[in-house]
PDB file of N, CA and C in Angstrom:
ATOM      1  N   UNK A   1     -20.588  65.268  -3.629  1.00  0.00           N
ATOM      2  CA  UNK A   1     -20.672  64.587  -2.361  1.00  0.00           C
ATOM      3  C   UNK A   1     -22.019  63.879  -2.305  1.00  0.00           C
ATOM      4  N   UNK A   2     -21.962  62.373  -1.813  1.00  0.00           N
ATOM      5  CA  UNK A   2     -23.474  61.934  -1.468  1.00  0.00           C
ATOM      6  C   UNK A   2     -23.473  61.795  -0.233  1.00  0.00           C
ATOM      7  N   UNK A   3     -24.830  62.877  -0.335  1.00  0.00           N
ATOM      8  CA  UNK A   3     -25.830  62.916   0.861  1.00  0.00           C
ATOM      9  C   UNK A   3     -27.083  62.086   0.409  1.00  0.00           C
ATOM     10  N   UNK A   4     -27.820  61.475   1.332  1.00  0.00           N
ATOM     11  CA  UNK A   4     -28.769  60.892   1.777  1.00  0.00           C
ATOM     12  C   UNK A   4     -29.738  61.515   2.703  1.00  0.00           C
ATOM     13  N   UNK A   5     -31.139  61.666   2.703  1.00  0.00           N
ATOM     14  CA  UNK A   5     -31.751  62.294   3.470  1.00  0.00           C
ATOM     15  C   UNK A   5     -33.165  61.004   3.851  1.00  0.00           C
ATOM     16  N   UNK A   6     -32.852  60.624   5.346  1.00  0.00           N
ATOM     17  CA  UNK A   6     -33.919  59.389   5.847  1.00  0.00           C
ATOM     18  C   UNK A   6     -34.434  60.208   6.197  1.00  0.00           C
ATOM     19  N   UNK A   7     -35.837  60.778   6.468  1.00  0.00           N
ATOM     20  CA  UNK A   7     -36.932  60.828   8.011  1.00  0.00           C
ATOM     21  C   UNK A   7     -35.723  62.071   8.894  1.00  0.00           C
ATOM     22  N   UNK A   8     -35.472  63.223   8.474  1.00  0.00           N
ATOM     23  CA  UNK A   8     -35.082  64.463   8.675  1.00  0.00           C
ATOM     24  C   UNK A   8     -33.472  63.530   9.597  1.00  0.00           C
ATOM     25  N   UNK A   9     -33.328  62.910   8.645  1.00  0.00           N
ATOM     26  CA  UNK A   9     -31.981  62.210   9.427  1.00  0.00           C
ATOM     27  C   UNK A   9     -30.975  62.591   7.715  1.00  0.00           C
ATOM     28  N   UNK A  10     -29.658  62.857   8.389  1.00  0.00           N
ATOM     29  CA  UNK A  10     -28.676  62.394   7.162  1.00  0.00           C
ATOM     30  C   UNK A  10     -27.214  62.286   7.225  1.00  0.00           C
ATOM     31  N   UNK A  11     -27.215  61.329   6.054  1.00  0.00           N
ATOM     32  CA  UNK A  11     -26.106  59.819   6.156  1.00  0.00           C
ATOM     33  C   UNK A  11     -25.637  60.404   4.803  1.00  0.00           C
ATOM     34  N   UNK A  12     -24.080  60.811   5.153  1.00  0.00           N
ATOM     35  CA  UNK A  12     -23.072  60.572   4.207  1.00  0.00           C
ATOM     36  C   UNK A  12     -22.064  59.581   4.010  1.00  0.00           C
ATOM     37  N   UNK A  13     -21.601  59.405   3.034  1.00  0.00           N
ATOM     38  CA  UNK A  13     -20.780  58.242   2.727  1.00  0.00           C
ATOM     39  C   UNK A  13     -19.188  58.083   3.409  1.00  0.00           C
ATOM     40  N   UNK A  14     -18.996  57.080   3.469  1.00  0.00           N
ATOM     41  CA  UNK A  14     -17.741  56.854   4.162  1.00  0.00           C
ATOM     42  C   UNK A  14     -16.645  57.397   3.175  1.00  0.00           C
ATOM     43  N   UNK A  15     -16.840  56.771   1.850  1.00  0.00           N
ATOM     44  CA  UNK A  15     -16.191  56.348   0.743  1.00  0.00           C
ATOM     45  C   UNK A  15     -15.953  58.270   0.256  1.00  0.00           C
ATOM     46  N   UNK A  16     -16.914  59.201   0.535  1.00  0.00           N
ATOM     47  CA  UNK A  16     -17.050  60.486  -0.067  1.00  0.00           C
ATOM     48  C   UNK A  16     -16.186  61.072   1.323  1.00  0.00           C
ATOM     49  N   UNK A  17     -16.595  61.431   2.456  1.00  0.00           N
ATOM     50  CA  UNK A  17     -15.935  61.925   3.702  1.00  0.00           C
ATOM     51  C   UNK A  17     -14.433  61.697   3.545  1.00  0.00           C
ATOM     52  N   UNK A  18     -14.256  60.557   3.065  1.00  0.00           N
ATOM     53  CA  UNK A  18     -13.028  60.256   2.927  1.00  0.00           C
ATOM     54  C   UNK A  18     -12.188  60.785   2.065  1.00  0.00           C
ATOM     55  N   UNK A  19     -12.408  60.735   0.866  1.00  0.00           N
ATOM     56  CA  UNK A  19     -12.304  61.502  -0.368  1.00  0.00           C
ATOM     57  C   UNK A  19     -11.949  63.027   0.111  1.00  0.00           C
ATOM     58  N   UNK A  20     -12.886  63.480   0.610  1.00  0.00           N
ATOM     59  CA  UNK A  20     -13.269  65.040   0.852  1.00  0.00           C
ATOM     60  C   UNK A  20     -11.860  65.666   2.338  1.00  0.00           C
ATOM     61  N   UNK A  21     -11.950  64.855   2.958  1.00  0.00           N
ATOM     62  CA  UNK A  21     -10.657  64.850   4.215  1.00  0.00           C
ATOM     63  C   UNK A  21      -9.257  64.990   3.241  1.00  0.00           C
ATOM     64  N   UNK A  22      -9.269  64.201   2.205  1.00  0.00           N
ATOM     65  CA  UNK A  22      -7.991  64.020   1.325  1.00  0.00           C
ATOM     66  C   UNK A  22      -7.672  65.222   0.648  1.00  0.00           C
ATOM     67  N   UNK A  23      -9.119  65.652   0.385  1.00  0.00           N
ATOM     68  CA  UNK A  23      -8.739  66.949  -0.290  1.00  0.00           C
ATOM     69  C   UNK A  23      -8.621  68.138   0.378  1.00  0.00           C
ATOM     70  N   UNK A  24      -8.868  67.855   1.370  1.00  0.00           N
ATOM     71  CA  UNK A  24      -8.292  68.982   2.577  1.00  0.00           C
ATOM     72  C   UNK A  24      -7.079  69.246   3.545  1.00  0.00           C
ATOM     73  N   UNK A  25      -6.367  68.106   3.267  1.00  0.00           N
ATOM     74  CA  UNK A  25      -4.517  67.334   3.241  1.00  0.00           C
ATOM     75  C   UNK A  25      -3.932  68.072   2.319  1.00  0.00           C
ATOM     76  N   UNK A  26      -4.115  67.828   0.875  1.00  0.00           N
ATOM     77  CA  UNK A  26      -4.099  68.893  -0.490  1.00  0.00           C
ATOM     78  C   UNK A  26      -3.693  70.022  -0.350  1.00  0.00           C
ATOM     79  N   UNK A  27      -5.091  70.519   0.650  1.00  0.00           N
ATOM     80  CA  UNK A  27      -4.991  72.216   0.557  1.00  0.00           C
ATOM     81  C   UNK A  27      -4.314  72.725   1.409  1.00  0.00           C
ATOM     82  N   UNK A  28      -3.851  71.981   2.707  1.00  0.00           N
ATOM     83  CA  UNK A  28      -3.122  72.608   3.574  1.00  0.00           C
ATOM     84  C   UNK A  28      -1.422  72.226   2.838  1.00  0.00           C
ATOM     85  N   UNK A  29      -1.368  70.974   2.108  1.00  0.00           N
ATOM     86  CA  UNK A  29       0.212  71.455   1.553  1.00  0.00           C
ATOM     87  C   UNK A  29       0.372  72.340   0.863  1.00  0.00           C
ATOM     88  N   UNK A  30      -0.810  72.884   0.291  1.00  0.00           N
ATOM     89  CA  UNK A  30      -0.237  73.540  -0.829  1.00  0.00           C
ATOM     90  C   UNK A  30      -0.180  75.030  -0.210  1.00  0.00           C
ATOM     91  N   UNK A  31      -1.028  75.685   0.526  1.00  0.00           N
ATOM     92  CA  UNK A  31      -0.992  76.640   1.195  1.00  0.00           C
ATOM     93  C   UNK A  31      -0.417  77.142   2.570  1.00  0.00           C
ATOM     94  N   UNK A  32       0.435  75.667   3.116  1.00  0.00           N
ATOM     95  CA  UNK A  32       1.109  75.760   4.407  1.00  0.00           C
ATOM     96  C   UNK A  32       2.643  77.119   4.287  1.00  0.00           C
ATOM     97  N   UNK A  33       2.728  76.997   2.852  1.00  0.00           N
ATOM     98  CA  UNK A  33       3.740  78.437   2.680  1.00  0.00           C
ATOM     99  C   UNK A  33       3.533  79.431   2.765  1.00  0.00           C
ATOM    100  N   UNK A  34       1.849  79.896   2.142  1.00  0.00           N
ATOM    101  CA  UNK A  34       1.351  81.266   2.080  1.00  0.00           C
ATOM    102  C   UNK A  34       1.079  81.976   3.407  1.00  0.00           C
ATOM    103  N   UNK A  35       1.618  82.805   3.862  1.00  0.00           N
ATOM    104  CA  UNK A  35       1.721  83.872   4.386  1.00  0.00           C
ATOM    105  C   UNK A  35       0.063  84.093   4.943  1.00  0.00           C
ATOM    106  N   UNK A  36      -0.341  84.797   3.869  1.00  0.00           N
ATOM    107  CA  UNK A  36      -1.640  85.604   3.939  1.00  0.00           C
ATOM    108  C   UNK A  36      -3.014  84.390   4.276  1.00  0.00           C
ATOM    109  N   UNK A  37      -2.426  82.925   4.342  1.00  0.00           N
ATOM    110  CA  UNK A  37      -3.812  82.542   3.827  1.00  0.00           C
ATOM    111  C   UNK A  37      -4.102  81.521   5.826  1.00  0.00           C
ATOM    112  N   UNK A  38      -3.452  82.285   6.676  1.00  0.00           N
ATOM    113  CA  UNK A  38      -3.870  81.515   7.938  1.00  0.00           C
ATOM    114  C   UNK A  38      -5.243  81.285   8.587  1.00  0.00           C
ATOM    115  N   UNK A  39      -5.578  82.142   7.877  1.00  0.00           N
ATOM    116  CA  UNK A  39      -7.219  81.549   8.322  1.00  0.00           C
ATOM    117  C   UNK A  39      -7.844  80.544   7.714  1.00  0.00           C
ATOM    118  N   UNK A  40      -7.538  80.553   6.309  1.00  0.00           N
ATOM    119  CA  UNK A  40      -7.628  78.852   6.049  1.00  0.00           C
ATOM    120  C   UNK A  40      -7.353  78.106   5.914  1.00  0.00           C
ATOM    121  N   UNK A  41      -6.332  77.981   6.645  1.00  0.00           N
ATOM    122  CA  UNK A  41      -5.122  76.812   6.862  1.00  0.00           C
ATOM    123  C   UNK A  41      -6.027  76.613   7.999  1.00  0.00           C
ATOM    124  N   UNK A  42      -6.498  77.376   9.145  1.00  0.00           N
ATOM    125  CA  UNK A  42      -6.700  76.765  10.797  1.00  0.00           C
ATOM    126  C   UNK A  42      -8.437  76.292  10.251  1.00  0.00           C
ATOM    127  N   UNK A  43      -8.896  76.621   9.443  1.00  0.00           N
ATOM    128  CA  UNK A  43     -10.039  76.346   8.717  1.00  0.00           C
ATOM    129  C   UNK A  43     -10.012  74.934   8.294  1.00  0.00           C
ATOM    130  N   UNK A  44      -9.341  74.954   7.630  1.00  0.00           N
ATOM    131  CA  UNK A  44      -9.439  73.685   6.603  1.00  0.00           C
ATOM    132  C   UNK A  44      -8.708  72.494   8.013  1.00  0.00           C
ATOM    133  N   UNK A  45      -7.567  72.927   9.000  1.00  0.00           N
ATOM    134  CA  UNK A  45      -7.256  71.661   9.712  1.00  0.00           C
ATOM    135  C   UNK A  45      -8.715  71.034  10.554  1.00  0.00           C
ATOM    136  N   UNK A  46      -9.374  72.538  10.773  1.00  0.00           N
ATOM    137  CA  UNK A  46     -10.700  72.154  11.723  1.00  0.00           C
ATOM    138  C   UNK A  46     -11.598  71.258  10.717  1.00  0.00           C
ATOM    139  N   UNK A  47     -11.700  71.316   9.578  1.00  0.00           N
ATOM    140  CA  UNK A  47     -12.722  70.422   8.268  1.00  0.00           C
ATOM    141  C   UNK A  47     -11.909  69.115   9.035  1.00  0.00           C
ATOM    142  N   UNK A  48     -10.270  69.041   8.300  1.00  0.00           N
ATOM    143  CA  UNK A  48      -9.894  67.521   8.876  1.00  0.00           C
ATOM    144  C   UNK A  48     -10.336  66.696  10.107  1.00  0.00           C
ATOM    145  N   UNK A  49     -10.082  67.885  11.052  1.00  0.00           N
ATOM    146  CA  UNK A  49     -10.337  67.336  12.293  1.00  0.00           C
ATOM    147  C   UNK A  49     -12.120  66.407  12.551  1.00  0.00           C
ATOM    148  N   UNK A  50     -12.755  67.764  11.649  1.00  0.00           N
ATOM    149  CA  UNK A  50     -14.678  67.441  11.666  1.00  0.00           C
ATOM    150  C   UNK A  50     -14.973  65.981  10.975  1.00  0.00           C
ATOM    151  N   UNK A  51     -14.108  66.016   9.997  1.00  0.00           N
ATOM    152  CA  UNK A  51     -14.232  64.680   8.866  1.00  0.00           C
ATOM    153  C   UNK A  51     -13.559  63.143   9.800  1.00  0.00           C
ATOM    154  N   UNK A  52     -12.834  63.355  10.700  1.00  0.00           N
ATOM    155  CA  UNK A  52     -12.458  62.657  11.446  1.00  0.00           C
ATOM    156  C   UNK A  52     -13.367  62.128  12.536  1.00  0.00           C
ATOM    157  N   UNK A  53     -14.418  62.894  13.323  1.00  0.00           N
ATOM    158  CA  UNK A  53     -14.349  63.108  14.062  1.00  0.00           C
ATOM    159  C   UNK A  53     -15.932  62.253  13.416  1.00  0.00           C
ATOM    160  N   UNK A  54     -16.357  62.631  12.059  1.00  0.00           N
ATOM    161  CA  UNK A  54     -17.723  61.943  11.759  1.00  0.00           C
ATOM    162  C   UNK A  54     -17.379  60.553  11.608  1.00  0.00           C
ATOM    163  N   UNK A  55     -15.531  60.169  11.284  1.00  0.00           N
ATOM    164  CA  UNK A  55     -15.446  58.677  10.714  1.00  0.00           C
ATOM    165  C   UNK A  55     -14.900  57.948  11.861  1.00  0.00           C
ATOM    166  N   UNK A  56     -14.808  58.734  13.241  1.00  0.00           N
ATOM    167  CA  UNK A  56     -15.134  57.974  14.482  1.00  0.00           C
ATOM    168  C   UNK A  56     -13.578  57.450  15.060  1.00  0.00           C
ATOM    169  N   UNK A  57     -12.905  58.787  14.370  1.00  0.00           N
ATOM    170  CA  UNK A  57     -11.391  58.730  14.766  1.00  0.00           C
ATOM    171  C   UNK A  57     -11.399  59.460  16.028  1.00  0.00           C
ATOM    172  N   UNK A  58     -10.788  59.368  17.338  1.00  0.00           N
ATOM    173  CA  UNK A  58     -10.315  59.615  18.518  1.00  0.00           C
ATOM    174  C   UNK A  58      -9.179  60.817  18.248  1.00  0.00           C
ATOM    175  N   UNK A  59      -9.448  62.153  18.483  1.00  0.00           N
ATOM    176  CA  UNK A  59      -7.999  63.249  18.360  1.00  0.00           C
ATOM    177  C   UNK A  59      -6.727  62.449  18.921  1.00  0.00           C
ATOM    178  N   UNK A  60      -7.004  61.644  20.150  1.00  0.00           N
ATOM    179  CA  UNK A  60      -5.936  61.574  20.519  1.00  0.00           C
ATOM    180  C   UNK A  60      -4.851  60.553  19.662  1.00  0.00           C
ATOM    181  N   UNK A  61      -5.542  59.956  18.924  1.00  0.00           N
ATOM    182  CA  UNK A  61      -5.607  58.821  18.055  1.00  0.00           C
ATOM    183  C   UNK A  61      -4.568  58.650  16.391  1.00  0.00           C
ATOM    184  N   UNK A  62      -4.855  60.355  16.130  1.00  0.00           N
ATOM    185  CA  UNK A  62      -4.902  60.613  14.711  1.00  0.00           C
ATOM    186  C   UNK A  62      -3.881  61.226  14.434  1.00  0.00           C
ATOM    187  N   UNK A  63      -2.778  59.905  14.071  1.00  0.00           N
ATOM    188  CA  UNK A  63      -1.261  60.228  13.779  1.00  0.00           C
ATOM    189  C   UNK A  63      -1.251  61.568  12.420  1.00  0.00           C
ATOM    190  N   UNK A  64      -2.283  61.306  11.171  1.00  0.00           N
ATOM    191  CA  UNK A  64      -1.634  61.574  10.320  1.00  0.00           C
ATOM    192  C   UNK A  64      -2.091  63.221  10.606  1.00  0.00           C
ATOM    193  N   UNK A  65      -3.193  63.720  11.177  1.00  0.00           N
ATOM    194  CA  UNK A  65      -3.213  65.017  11.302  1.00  0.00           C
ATOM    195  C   UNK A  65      -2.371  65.628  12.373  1.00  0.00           C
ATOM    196  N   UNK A  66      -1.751  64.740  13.330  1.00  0.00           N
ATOM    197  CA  UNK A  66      -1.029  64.819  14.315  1.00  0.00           C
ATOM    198  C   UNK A  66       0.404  65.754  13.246  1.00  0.00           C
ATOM    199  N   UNK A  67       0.801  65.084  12.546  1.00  0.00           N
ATOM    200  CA  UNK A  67       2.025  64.773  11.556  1.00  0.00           C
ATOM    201  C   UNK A  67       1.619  66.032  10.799  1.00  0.00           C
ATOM    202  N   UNK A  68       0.494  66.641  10.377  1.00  0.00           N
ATOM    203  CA  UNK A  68       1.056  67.792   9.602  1.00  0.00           C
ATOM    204  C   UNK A  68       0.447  69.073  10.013  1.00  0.00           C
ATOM    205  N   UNK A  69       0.333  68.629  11.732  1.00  0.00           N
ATOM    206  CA  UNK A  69      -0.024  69.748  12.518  1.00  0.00           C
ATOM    207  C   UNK A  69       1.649  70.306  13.082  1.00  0.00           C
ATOM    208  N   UNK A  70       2.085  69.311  12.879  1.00  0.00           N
ATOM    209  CA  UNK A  70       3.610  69.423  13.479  1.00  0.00           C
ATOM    210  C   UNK A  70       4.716  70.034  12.040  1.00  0.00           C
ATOM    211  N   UNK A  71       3.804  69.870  10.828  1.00  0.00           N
ATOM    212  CA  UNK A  71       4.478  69.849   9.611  1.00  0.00           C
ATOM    213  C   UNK A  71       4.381  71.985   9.742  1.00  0.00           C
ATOM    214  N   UNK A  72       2.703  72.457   9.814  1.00  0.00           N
ATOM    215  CA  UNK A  72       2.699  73.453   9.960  1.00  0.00           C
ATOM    216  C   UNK A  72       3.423  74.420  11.167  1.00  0.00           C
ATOM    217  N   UNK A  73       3.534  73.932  12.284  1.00  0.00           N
ATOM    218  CA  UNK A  73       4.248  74.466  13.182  1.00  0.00           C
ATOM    219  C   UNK A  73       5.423  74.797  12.781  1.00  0.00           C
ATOM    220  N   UNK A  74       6.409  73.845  12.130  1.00  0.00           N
ATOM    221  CA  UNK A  74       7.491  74.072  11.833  1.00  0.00           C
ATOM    222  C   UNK A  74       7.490  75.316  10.801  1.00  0.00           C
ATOM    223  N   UNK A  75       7.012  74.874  10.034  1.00  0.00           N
ATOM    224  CA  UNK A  75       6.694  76.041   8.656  1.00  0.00           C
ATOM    225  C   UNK A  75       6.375  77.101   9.056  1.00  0.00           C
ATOM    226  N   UNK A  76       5.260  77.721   9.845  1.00  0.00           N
ATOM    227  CA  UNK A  76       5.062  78.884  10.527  1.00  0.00           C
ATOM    228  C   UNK A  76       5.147  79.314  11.493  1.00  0.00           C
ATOM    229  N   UNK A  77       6.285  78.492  12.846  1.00  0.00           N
ATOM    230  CA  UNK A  77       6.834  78.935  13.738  1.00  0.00           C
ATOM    231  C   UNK A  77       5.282  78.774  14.810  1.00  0.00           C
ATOM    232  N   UNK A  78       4.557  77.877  14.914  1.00  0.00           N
ATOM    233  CA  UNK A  78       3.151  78.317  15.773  1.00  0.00           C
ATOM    234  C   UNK A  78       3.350  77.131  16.727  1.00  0.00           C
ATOM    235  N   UNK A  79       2.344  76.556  17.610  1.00  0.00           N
ATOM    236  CA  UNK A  79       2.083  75.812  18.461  1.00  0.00           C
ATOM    237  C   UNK A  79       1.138  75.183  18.585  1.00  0.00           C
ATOM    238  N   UNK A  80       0.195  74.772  17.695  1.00  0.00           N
ATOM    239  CA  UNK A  80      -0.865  74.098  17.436  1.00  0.00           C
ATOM    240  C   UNK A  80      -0.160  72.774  17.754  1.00  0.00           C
ATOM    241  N   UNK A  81      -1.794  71.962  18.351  1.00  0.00           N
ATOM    242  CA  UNK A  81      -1.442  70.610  18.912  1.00  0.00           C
ATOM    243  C   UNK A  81      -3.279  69.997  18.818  1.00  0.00           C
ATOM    244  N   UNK A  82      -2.909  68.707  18.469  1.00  0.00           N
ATOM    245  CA  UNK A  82      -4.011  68.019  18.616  1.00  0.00           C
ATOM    246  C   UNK A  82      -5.567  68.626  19.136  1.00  0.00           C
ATOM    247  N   UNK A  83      -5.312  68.882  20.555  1.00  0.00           N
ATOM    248  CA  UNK A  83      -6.362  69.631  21.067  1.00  0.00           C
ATOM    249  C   UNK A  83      -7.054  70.973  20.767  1.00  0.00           C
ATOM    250  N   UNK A  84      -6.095  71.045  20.402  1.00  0.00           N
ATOM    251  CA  UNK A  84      -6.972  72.478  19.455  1.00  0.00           C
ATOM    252  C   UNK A  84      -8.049  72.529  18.332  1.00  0.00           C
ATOM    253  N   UNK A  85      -7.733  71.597  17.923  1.00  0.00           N
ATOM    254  CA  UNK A  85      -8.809  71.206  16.805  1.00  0.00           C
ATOM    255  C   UNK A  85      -9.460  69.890  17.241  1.00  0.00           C
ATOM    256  N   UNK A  86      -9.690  69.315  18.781  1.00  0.00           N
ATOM    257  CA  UNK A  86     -10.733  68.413  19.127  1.00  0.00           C
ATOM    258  C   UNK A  86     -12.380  68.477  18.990  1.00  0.00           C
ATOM    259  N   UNK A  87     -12.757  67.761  18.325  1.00  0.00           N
ATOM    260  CA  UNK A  87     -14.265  68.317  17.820  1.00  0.00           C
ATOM    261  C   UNK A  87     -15.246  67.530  18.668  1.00  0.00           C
ATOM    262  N   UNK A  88     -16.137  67.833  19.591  1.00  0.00           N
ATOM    263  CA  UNK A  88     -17.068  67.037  20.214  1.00  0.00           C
ATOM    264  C   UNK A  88     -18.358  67.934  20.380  1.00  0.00           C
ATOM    265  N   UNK A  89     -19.546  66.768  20.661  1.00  0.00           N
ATOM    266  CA  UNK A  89     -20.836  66.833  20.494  1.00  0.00           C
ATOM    267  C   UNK A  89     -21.480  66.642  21.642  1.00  0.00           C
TER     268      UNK A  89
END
């Protein structure tokens, strides 16, 4: 990942965040079956949500995590929705 460090300021890349969100899409397909692994499934949607939230996407906004928040519900019978994983500062 590139990090950048200005004057106790720091700037990561669009091009890497992006990358890094993708690979956290990845991990929730591949683990949206496992049983045992719900804590990092609600883990890793909160990374998506954070990686979103640095590239200045709106929750209310964000079809594609919308889409496999609805993908996991189905799969594990739950009720997760957008707002649950809204990230603000």
């Amino acid at each position: 990942m590139s990090i950048h460090k200005f004057d106790k300021s720091v700037v990561i890349e669009e091009k890497t965040l992006i990358s890094r969100r993708d690979q956290f899409y990845k991990i929730i397909h591949d683990i949206v079956d496992e049983e045992d692994l719900e804590l990092m499934l609600i883990t890793t949607l909160h990374s998506i949500a954070f990686c979103d939230y640095l590239l200045g996407t709106e929750v209310e906004d964000n079809k594609r995590l919308n889409s496999l928040i609805n993908i996991v519900n189905d799969k594990r019978n739950t009720t997760y929705n957008l707002l649950n994983f809204h990230v603000r500062f």
